[in-house]
Protein backbone atom coordinates (compact mmCIF):
# COMPACT_ATOMS: atom_id res chain seq x y z
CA UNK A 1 -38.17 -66.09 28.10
CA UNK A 2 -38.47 -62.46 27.84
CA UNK A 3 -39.30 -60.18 31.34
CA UNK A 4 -42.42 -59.79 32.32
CA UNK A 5 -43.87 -57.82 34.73
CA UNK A 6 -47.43 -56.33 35.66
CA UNK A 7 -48.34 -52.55 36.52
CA UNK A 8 -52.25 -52.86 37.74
CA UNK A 9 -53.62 -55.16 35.76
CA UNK A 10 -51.81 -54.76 32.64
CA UNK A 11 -48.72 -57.59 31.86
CA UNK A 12 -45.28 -55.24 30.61
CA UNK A 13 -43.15 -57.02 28.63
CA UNK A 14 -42.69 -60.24 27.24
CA UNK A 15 -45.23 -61.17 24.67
CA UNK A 16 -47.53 -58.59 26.13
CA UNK A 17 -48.21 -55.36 23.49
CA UNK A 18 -45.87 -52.03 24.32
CA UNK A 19 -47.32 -50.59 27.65
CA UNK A 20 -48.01 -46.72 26.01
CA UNK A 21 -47.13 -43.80 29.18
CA UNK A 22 -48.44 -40.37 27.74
CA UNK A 23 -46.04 -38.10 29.69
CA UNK A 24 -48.03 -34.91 31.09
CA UNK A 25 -45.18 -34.02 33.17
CA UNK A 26 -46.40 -30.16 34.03
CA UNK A 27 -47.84 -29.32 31.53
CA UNK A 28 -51.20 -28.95 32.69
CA UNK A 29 -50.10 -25.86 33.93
CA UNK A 30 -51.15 -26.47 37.75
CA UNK A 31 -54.92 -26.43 36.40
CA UNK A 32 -56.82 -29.21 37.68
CA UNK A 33 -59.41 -28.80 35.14
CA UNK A 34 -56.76 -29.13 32.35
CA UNK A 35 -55.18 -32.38 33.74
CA UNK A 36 -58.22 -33.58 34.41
CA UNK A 37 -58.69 -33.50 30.59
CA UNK A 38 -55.30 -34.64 29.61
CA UNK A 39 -56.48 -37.87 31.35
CA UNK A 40 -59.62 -38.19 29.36
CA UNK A 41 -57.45 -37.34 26.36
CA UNK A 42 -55.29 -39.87 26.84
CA UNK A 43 -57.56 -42.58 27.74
CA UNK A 44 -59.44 -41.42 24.21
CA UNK A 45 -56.19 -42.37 23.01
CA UNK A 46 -55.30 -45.70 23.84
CA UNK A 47 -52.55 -45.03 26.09
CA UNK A 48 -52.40 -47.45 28.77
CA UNK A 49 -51.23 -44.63 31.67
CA UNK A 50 -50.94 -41.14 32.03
CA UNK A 51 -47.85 -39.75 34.43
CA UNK A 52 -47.17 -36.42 36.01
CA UNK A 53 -44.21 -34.93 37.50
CA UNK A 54 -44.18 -34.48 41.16
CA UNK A 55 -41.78 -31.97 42.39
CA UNK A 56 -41.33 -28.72 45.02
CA UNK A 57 -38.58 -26.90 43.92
CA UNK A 58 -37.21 -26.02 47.16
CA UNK A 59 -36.01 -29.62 47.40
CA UNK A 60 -35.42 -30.29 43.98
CA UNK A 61 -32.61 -27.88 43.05
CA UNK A 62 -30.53 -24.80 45.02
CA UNK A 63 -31.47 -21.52 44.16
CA UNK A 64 -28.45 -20.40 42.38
CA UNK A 65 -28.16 -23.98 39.73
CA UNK A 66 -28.01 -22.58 35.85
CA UNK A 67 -30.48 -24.18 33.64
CA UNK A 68 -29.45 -26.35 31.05
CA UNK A 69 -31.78 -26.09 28.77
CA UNK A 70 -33.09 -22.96 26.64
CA UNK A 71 -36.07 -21.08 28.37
CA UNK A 72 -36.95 -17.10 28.19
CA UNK A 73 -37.40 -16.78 32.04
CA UNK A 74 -34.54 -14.38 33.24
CA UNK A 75 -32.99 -15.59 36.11
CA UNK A 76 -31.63 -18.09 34.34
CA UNK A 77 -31.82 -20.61 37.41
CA UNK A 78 -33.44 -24.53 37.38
CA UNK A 79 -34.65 -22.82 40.66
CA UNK A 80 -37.01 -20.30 38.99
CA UNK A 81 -38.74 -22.74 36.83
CA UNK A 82 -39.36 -25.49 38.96
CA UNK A 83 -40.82 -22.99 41.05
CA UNK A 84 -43.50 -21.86 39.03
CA UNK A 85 -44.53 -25.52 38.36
CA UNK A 86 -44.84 -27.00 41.66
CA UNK A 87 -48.19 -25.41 42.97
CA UNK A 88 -50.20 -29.16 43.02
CA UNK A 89 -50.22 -30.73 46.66
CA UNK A 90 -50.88 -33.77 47.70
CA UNK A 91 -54.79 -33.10 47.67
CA UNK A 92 -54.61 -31.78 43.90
CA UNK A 93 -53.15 -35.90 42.88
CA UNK A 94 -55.43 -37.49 45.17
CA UNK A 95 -57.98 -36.10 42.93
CA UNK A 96 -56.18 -36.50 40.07
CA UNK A 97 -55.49 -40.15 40.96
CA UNK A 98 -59.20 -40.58 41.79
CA UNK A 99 -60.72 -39.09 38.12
CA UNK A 100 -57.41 -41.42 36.48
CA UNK A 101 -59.64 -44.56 38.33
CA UNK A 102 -63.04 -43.33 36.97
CA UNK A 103 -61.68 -42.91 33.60
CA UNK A 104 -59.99 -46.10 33.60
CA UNK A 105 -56.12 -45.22 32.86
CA UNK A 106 -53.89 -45.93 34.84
CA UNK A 107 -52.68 -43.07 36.84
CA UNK A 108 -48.16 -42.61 37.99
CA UNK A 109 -46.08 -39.35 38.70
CA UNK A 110 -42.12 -38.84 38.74
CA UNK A 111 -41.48 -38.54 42.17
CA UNK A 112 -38.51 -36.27 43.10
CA UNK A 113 -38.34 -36.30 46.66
CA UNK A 114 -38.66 -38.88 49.47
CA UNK A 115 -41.85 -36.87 51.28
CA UNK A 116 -43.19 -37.06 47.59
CA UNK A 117 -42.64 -41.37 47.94
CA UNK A 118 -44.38 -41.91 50.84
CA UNK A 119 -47.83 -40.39 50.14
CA UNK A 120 -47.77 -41.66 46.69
CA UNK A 121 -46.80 -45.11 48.08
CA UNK A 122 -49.99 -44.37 50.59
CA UNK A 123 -51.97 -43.65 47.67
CA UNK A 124 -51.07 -46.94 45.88
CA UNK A 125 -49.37 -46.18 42.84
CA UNK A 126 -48.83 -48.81 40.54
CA UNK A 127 -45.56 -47.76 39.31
CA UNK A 128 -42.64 -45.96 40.17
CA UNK A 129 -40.47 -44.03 37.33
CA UNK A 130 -37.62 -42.16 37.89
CA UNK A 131 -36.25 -38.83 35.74
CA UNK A 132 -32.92 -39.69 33.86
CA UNK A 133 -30.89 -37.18 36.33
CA UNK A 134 -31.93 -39.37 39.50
CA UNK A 135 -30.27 -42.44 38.02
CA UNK A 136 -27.38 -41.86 40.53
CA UNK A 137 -29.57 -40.96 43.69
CA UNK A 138 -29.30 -43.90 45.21
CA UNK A 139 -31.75 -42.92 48.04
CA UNK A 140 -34.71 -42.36 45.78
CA UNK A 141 -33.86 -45.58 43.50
CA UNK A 142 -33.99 -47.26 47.76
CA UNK A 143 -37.28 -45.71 48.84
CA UNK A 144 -39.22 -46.72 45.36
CA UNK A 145 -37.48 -50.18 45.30
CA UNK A 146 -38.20 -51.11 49.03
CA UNK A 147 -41.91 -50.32 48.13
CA UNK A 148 -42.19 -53.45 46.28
CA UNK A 149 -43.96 -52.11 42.52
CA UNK A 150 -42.35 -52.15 38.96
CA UNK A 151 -39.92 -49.34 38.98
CA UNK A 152 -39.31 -47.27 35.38
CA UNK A 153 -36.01 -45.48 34.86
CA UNK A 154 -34.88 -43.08 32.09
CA UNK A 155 -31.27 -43.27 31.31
CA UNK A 156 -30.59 -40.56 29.31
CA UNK A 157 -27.16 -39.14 30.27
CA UNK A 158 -25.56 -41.80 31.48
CA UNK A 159 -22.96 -44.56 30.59
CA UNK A 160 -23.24 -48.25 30.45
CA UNK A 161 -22.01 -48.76 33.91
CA UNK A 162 -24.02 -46.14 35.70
CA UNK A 163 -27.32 -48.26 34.17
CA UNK A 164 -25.61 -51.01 35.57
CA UNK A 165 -24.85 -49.62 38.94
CA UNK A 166 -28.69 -48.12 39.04
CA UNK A 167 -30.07 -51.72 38.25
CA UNK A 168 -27.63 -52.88 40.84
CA UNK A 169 -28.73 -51.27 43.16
CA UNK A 170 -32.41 -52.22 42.74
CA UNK A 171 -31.74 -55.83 43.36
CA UNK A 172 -29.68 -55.46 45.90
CA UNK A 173 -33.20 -53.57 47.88
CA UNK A 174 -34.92 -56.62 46.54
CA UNK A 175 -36.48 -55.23 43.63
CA UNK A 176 -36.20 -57.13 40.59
CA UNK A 177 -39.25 -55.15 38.61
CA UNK A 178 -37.11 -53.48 36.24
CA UNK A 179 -37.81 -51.37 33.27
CA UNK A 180 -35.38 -48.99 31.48
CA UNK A 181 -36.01 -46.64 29.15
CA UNK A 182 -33.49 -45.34 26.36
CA UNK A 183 -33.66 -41.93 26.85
CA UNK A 184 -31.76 -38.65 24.91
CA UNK A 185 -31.20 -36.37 27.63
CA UNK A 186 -31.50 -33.55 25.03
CA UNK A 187 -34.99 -31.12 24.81
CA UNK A 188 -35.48 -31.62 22.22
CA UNK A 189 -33.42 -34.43 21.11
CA UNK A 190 -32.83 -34.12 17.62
CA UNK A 191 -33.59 -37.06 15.29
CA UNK A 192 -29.91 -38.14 14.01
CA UNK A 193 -29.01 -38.62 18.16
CA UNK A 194 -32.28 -40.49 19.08
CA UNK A 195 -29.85 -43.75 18.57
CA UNK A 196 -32.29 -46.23 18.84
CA UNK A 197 -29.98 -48.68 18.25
CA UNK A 198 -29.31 -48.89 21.92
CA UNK A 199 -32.43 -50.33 22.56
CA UNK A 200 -30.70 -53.99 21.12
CA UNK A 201 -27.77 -53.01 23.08
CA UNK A 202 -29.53 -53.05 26.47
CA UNK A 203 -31.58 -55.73 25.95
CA UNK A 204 -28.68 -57.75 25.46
CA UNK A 205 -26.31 -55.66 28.59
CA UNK A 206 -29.09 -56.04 30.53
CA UNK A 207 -30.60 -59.25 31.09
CA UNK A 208 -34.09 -59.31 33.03
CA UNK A 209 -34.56 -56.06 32.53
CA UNK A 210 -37.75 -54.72 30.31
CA UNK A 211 -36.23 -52.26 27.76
CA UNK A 212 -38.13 -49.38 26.39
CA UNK A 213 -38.15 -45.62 25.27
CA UNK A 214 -38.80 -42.24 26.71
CA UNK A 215 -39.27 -39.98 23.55
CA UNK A 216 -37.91 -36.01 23.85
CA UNK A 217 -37.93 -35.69 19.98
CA UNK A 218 -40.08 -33.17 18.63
CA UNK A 219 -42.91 -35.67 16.90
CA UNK A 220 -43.68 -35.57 13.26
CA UNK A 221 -47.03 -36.27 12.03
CA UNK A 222 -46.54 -39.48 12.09
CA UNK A 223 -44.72 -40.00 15.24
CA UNK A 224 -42.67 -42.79 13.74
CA UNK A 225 -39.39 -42.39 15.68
CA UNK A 226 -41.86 -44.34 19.00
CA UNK A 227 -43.32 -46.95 16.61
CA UNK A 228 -39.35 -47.70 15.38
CA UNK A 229 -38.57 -47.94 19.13
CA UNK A 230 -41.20 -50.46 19.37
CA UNK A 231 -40.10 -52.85 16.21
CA UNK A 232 -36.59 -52.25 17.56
CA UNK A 233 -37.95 -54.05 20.57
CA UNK A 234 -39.22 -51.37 23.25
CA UNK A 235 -41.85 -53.02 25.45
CA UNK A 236 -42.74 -49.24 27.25
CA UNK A 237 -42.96 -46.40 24.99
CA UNK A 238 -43.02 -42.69 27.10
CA UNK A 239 -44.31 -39.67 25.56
CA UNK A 240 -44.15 -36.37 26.32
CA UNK A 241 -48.18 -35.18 25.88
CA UNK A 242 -50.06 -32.24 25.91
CA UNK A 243 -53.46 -30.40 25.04
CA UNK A 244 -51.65 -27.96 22.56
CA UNK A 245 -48.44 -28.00 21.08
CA UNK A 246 -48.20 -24.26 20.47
CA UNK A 247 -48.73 -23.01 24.36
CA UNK A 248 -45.77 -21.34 25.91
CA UNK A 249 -43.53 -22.93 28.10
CA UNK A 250 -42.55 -26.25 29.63
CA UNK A 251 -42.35 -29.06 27.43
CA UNK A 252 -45.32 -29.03 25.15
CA UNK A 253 -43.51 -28.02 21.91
CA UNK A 254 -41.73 -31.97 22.53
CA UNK A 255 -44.75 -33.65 22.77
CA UNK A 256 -47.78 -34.68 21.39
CA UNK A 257 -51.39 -33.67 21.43
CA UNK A 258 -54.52 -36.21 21.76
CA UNK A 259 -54.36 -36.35 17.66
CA UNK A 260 -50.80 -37.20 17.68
CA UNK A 261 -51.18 -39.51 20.30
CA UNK A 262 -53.94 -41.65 18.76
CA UNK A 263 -51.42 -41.42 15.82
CA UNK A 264 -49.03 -42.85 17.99
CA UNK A 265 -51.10 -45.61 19.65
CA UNK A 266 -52.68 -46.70 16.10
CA UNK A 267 -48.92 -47.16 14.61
CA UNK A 268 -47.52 -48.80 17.75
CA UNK A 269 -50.55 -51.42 17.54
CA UNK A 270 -50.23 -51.57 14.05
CA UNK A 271 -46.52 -51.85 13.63
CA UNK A 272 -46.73 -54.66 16.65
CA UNK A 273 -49.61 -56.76 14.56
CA UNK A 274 -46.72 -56.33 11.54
CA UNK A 275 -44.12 -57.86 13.57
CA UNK A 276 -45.66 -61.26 13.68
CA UNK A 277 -43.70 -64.39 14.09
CA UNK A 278 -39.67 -65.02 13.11
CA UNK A 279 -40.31 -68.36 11.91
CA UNK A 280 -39.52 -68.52 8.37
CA UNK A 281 -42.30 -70.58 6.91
CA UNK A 282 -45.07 -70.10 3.94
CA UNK A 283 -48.30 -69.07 5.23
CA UNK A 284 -51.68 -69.96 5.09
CA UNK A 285 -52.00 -66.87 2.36
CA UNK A 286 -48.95 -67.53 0.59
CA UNK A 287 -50.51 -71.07 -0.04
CA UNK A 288 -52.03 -70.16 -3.50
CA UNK A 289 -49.60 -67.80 -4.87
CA UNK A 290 -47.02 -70.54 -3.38
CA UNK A 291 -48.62 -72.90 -6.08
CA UNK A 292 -49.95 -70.54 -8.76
CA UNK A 293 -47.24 -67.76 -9.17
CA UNK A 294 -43.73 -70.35 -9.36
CA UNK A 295 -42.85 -71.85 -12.24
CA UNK A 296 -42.32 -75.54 -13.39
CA UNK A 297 -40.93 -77.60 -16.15
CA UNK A 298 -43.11 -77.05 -19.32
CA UNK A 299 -42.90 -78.23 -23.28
CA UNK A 300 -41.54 -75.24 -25.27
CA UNK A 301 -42.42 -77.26 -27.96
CA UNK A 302 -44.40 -80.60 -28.80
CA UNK A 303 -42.25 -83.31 -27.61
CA UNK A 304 -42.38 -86.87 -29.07
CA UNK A 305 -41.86 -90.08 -27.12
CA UNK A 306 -38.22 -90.61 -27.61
CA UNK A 307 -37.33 -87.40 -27.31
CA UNK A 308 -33.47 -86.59 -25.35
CA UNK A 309 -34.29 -84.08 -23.43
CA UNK A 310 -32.28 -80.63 -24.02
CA UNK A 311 -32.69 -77.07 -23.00
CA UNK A 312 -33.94 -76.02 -25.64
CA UNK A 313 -37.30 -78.65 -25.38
CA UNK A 314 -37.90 -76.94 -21.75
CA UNK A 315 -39.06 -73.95 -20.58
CA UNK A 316 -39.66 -72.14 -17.09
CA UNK A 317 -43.64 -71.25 -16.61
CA UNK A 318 -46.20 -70.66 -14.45
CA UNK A 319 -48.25 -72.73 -12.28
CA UNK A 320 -45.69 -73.98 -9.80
CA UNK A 321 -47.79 -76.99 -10.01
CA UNK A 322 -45.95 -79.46 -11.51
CA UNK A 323 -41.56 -80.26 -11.08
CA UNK A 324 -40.00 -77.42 -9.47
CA UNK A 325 -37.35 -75.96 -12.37
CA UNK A 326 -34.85 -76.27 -8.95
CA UNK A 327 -34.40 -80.02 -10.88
CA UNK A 328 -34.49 -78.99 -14.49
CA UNK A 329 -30.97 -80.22 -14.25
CA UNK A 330 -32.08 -83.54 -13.42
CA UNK A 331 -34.73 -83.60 -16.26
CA UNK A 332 -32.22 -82.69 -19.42
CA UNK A 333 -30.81 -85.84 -20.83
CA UNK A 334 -33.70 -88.05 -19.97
CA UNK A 335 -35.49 -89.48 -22.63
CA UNK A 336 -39.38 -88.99 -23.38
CA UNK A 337 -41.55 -92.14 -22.42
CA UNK A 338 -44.65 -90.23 -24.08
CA UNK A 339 -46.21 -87.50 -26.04
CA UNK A 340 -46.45 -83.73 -24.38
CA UNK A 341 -47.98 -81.39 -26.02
CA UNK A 342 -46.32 -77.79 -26.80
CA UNK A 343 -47.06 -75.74 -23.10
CA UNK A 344 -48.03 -78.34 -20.90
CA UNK A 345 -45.78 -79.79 -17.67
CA UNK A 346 -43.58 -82.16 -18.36
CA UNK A 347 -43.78 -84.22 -15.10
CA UNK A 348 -41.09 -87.64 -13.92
CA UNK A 349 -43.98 -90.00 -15.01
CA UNK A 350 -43.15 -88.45 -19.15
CA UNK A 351 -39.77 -89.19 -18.96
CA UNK A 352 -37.38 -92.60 -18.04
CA UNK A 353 -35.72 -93.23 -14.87
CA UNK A 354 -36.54 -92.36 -11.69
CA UNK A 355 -38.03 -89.15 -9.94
CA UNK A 356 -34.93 -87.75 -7.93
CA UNK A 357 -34.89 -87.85 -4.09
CA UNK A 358 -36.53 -84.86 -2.64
């Protein structure tokens, strides 16, 4: 059976719909009022949690580390950035956290830092997830795991055997609530290295573990590269999220905006609903075009009792209501016991001999 795990109230995984994170990271621009309304956005939406970023820079990063990614702020330091972005405090989630409940979404945050664990731990997150570039620190994957909740990790940037090593790692602390999330490490990553073919791939490297997606593509209308994810197999889909794509800064030109993410939500759903079963088997509303649109064994012409049957008495023609033309082979030769009229079935009780075995 497939993993399954539970974040709130909410089953993840096995036969349980794709568990939809809208990603607000920072982008509420440390304004309460606006991530106040990305919650209510999202909720709108249909996602079933909203997550933050919690980070203080001074922890985070040393002053003097180069960005890696393009940005018009002139320092050109991680350090500068992260800076201007860390001005919530533990108060500022606590609300945030508390308007999450009265909405009804559920409510996580990144954590980057071990001070940052143990309030939200005190608060009673439901979930942990951790960035792609904490994979390998192996003191945050210990303090989320040892707290005992599902634990979500990106794993963009990293080879086979560091996932392996990471997921290690959170069994040996006991932790066996497991989700990873094919990630690009790339902002934004482009479409042709999104390589959702992975998502197979570490379903079947990683046993036990709930596979999923955290999306840095730049959406289309559509958002379809999530709702592949999700046919592909994702059970988590993560997506960057925002109020409006065209504001400045951080990562809002990535994501999606409530439109988009309704968009996103509706496909998911409907793209799940599509999926169905992988039995092969006719159903229920293939019955009548099952009967009514194959063909069987009719008179091309009027046959006489004592016909020999030959091609050319037989043709192929619609209903599939009578002897399947699968066994015309086993009509020609036989001789006619009876009149048939000129486009009407011939049928096993017309003709001599037996019917064949089925």
């Amino acid at each position: 059976m497939n993993a399954q795990l539970t974040i709130g109230d909410r089953p993840v995984g096995g036969d349980a719909p794709a568990y939809i994170v809208a990603e607000a990271g920072v982008n509420h621009q440390c304004d309460l009022d606006i991530a106040r309304r990305m919650i209510e956005e999202a909720k709108a939406a249909g996602a079933d949690a909203i997550k933050f970023q919690t980070y203080n820079a001074d922890t985070l990063t040393t002053r003097w580390a180069p960005r890696y990614w393009e940005h018009p702020e002139p320092s050109g330091t991680q350090y500068a950035i992260y800076k201007d972005s860390d001005d919530f405090v533990r108060e500022d989630y606590e609300k945030l956290f508390a308007h999450a409940r009265r909405v009804g979404i559920e409510w996580l945050t990144t954590p980057f830092d071990l001070e940052a664990v143990q309030w939200l731990a005190e608060m009673g997150m439901a979930a942990w997830k951790i960035a792609s570039a904490d994979i390998t620190n192996f003191p945050l994957l210990r303090a989320v795991a040892e707290k005992g909740r599902p634990v979500m990790i990106s794993s963009g940037g990293s080879t086979m055997d560091e996932l392996r090593a990471a997921v290690a790692e959170l069994r040996r602390m006991g932790n066996d609530q497991i989700i990873l999330l094919h990630c690009i490490l790339c902002y934004p990553s482009p479409d042709e290295q999104m390589n959702l073919s992975c998502i197979p791939t570490l379903m079947r490297e990683l046993p036990g573990v709930i596979i999923g997606l955290s999306d840095h593509s730049v959406p289309d209308p559509s958002v379809t590269i999530p709702t592949a994810a999700v046919a592909l197999g994702a059970k988590v889909v993560e997506k960057h999220f925002t109020l409006d794509v065209t504001w400045e800064g951080d990562d809002h030109y990535l994501s999606v905006d409530p439109v988009m993410l309704r968009t996103m939500v509706h496909n998911i759903r409907k793209a799940e609903a599509a999926l169905g079963s992988a039995e092969v088997r006719v159903l229920d509303c293939e019955l009548a075009a099952h009967d009514y649109a194959r063909r069987s064994i009719v008179a091309d012409e009027d046959l006489k009792a004592g016909t020999v049957l030959g091609p050319e008495h037989l043709i192929m023609k619609r209903p599939g209501t009578g002897v399947s033309p699968t066994l015309v082979d086993h009509m020609i030769g036989r001789t006619m016991v009876r009149d048939v009229a000129e486009d009407q079935l011939v049928t096993w009780d017309d003709v001599d001999g037996d019917a064949p075995d089925a």
